[in-house]
C-alpha atoms as a PDB file:
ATOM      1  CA  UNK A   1      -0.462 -10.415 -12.645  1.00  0.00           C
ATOM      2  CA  UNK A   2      -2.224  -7.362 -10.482  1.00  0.00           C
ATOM      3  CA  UNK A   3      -5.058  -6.286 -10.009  1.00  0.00           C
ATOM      4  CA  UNK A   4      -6.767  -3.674 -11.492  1.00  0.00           C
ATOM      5  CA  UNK A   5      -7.204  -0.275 -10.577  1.00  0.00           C
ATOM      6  CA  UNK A   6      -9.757   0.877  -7.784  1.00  0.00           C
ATOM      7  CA  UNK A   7      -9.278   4.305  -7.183  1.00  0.00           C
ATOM      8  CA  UNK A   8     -12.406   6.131  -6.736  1.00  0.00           C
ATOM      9  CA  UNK A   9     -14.773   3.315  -5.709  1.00  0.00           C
ATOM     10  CA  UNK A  10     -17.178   3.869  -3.471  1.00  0.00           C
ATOM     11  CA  UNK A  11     -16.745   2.179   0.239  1.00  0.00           C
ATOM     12  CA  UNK A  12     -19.481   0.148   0.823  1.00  0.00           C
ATOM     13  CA  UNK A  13     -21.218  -0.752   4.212  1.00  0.00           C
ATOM     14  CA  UNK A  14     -19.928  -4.477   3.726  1.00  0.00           C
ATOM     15  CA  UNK A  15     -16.407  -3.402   2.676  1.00  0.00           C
ATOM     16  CA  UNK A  16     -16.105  -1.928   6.425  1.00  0.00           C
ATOM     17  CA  UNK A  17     -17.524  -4.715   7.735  1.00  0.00           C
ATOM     18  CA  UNK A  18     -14.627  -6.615   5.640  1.00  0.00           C
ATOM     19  CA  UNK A  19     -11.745  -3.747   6.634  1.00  0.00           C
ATOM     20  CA  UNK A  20     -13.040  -4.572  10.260  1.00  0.00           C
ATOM     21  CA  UNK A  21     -12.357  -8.216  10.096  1.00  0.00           C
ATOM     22  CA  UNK A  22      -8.963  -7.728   8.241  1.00  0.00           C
ATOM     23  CA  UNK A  23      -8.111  -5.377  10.488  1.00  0.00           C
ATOM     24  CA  UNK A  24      -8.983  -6.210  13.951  1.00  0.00           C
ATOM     25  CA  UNK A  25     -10.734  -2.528  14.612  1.00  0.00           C
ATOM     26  CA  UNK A  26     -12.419  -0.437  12.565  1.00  0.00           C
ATOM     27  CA  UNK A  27     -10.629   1.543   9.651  1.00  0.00           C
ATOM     28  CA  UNK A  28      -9.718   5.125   9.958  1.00  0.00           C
ATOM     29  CA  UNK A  29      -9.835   7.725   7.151  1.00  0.00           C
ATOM     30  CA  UNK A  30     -11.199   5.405   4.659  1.00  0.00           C
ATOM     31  CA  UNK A  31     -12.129   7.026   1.216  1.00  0.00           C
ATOM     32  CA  UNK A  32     -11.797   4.400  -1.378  1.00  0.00           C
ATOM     33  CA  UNK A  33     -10.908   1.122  -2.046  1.00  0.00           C
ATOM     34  CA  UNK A  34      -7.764   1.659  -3.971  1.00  0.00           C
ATOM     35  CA  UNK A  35      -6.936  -2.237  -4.971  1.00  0.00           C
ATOM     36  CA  UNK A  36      -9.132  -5.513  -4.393  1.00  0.00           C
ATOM     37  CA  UNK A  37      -8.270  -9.450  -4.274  1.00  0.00           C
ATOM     38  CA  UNK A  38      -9.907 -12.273  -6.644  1.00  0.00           C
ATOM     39  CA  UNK A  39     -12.711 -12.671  -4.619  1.00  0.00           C
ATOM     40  CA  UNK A  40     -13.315  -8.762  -4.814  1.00  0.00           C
ATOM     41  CA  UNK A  41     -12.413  -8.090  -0.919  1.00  0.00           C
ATOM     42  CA  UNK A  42     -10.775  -4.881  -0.134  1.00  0.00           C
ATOM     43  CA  UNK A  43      -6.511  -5.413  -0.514  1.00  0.00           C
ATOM     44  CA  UNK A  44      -5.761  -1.662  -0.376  1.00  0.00           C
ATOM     45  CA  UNK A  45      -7.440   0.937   0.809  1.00  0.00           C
ATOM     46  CA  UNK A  46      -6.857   4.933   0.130  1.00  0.00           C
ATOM     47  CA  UNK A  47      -6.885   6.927   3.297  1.00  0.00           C
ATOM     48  CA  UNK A  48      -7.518  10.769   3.993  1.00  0.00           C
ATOM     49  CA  UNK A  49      -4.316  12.656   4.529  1.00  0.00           C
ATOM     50  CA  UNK A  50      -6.350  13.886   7.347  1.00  0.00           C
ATOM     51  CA  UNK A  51      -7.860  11.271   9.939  1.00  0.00           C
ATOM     52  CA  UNK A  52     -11.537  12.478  11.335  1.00  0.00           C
ATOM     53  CA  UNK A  53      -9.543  13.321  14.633  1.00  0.00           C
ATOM     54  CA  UNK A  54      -7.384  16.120  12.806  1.00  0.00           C
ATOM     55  CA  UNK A  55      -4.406  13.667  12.806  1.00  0.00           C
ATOM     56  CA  UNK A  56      -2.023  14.346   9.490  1.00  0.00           C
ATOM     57  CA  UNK A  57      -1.768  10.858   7.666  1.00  0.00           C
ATOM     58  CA  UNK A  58       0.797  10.132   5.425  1.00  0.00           C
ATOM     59  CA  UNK A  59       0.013   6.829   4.037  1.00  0.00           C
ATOM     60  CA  UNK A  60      -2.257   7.206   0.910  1.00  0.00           C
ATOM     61  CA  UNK A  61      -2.639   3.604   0.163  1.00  0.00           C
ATOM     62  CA  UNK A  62      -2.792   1.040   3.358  1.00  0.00           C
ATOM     63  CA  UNK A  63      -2.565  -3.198   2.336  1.00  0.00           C
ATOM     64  CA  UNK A  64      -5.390  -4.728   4.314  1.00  0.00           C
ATOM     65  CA  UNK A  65      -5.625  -8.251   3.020  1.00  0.00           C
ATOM     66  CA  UNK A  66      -4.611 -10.274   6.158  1.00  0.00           C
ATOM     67  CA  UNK A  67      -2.632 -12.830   3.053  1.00  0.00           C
ATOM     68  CA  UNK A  68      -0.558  -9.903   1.846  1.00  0.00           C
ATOM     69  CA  UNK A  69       0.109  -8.214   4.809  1.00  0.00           C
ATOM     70  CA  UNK A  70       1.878 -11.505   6.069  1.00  0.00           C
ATOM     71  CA  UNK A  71       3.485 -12.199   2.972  1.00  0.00           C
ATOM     72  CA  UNK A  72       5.038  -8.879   3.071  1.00  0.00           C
ATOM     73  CA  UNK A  73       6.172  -8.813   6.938  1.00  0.00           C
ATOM     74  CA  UNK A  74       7.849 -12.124   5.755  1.00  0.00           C
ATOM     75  CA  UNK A  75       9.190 -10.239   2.822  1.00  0.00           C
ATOM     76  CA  UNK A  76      10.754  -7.634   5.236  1.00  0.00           C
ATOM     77  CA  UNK A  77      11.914 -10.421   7.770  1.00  0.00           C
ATOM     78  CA  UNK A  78      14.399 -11.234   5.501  1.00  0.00           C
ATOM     79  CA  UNK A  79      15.914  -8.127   5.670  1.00  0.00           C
ATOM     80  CA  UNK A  80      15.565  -7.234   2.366  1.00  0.00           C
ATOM     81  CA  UNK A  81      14.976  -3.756   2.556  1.00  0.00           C
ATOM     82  CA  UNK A  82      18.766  -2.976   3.267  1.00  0.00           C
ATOM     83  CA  UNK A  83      19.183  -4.575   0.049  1.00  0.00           C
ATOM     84  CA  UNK A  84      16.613  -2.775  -2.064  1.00  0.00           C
ATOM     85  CA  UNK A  85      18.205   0.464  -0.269  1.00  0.00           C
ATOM     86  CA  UNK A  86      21.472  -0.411  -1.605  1.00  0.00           C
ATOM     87  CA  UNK A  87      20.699  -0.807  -4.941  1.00  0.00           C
ATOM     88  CA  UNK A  88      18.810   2.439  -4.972  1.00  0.00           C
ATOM     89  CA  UNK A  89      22.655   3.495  -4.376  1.00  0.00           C
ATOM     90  CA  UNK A  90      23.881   2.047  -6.908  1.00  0.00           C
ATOM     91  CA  UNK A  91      21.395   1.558  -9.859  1.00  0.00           C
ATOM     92  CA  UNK A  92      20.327   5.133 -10.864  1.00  0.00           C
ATOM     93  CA  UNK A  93      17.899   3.935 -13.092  1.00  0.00           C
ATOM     94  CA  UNK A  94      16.144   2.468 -10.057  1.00  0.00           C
ATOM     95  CA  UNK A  95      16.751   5.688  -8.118  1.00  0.00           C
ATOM     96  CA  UNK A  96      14.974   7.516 -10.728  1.00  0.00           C
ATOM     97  CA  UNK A  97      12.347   5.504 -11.035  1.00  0.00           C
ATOM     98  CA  UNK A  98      11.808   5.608  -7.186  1.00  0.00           C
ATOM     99  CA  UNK A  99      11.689   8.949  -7.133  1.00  0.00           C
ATOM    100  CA  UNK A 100       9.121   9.647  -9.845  1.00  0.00           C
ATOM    101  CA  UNK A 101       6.942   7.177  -8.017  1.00  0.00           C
ATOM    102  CA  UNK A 102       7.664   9.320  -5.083  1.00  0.00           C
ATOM    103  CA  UNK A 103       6.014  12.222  -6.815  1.00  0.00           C
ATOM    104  CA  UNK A 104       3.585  10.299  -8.133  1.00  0.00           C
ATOM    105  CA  UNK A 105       2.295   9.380  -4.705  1.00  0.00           C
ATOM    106  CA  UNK A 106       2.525  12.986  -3.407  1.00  0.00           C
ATOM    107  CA  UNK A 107       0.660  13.924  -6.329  1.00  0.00           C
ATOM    108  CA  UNK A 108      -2.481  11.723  -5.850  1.00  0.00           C
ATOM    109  CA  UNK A 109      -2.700  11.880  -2.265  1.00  0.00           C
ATOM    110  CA  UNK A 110      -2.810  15.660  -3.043  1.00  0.00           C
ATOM    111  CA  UNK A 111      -6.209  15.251  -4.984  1.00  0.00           C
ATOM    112  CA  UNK A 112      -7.615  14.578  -1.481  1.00  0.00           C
ATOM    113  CA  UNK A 113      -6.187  18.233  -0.158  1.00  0.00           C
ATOM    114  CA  UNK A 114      -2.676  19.310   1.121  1.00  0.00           C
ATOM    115  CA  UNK A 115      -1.550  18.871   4.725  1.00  0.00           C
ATOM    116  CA  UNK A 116       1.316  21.350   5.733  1.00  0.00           C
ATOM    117  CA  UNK A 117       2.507  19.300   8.005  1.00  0.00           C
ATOM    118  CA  UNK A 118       2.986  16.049   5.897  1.00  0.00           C
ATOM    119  CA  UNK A 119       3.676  18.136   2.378  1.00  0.00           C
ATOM    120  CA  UNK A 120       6.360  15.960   1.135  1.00  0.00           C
ATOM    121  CA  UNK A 121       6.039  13.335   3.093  1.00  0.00           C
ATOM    122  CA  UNK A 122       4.991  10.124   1.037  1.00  0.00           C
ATOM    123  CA  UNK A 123       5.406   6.671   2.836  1.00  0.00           C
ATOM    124  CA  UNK A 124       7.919   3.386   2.643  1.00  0.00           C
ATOM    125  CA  UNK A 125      10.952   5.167   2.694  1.00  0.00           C
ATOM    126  CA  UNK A 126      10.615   6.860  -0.640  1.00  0.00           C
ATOM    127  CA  UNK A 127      12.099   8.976  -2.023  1.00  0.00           C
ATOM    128  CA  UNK A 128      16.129   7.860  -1.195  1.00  0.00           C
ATOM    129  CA  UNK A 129      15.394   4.500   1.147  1.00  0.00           C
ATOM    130  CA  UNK A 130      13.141   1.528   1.552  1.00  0.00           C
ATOM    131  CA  UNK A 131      11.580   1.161   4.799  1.00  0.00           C
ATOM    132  CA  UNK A 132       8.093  -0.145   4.878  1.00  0.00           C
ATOM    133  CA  UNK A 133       7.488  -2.625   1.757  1.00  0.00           C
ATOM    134  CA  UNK A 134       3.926  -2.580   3.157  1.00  0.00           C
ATOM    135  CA  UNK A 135       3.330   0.362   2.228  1.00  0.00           C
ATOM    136  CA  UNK A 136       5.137   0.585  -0.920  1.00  0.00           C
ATOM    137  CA  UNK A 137       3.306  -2.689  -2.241  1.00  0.00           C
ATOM    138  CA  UNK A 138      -0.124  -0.829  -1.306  1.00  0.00           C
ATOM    139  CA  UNK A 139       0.970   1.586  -3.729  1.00  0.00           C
ATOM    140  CA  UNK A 140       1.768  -0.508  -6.679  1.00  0.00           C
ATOM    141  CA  UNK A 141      -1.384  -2.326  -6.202  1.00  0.00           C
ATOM    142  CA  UNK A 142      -3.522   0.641  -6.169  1.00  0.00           C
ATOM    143  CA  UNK A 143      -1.642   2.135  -8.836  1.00  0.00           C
ATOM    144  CA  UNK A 144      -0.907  -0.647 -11.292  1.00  0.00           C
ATOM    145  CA  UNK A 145       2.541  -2.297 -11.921  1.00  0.00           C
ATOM    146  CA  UNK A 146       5.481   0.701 -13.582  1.00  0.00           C
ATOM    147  CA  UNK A 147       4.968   3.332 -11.168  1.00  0.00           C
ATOM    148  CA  UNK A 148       6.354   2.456  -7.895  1.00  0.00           C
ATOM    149  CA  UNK A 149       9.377  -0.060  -8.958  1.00  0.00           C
ATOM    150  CA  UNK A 150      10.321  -1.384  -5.406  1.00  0.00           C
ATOM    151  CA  UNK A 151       6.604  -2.488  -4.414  1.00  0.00           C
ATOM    152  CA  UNK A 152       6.409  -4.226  -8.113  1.00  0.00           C
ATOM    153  CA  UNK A 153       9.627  -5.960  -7.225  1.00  0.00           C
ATOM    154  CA  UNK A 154       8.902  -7.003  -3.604  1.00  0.00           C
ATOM    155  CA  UNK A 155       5.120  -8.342  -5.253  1.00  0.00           C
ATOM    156  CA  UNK A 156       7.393 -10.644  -7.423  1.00  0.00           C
ATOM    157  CA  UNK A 157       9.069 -11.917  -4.240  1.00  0.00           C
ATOM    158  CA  UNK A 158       5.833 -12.965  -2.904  1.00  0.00           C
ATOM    159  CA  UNK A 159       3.632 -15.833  -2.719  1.00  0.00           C
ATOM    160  CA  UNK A 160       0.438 -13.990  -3.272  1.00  0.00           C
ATOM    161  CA  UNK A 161      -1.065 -13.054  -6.685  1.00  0.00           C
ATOM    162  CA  UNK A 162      -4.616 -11.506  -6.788  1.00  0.00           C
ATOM    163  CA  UNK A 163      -6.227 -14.845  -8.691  1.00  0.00           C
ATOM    164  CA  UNK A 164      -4.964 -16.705  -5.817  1.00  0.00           C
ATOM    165  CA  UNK A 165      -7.518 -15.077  -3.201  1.00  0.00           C
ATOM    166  CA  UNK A 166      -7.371 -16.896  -0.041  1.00  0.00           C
ATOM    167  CA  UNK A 167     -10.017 -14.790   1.758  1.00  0.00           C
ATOM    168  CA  UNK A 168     -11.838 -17.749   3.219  1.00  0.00           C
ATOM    169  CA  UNK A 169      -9.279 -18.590   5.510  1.00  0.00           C
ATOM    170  CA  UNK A 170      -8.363 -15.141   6.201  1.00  0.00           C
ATOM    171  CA  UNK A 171      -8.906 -13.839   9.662  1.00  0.00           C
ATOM    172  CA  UNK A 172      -7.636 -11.065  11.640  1.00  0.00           C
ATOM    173  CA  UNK A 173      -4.608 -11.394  13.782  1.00  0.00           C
ATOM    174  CA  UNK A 174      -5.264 -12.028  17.467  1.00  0.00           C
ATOM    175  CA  UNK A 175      -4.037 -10.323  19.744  1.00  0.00           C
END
């Protein structure tokens, strides 16, 4: 299962505190929280295609949860991603489907105003490889499962469903 939807929500002073303790510093660019655990702690968060410093910033939809975030460098440990890339090669279906959710990223990160400099630009490799799962399974959890079809199959891979919220034992990496 996935969670719902949590585009537009409001960031709260305690869901910074929380992005501070997943993170290890405090968020940039925050606007939403696109995609939450069990527990209802921040998983995804949407960012501003422009950071506060002027910086362009491609990556709509950034996976916070300290759980997920290992699970998926695990996930691209095993090297999967050359995989996933070759079957975008050979399974057009896939391709196509990869692409739309290509587009569909562009699209909504769009909504937030266009920066020349990252204009199609989306993130994880899309539209032709895979090369940050992160950042494609931020997407499908923000977005719901049947729109980005490589971060719906890496979630499947994984040993981390929202209803199994761990956040108690969560911490941020040290450093």
């Amino acid at each position: 299962m996935r969670p719902g939807r949590g585009h537009g929500v409001t960031v709260s002073d305690k869901d910074i505190a929380s992005l501070e303790r997943q993170l290890g510093r405090v968020p940039r660019g925050v606007i939403a929280i696109a995609a939450r655990c069990g527990c209802g702690e921040p998983t995804v968060v949407e960012t501003a295609p422009r950071l506060e410093d002027g910086t362009p910033f491609p990556t709509l939809y950034y996976l916070t949860h300290p759980q997920i975030v290992l699970e998926v460098s695990r996930l691209e440990g095993s090297h999967i991603m050359a995989e996933l890339t070759e079957r975008l090669e050979t399974d057009e279906q896939l391709a196509e489907q990869y692409r739309a959710a290509h587009e569909d990223y562009l699209a909504r990160r769009r909504t937030h105003g266009i920066v020349d400099e990252i204009e199609g630009v989306s993130a994880g490799g899309m539209p032709n490889r895979v090369k940050c799962l992160h950042a494609l399974v931020g997407h499908s959890l923000a977005v719901g499962p049947g729109i980005n079809p490589i971060g719906d199959l890496a979630l499947d891979m994984i040993e981390w469903t929202v209803e199994g919220c761990t956040c108690s034992r969560d911490e941020a990496p040290s450093s």
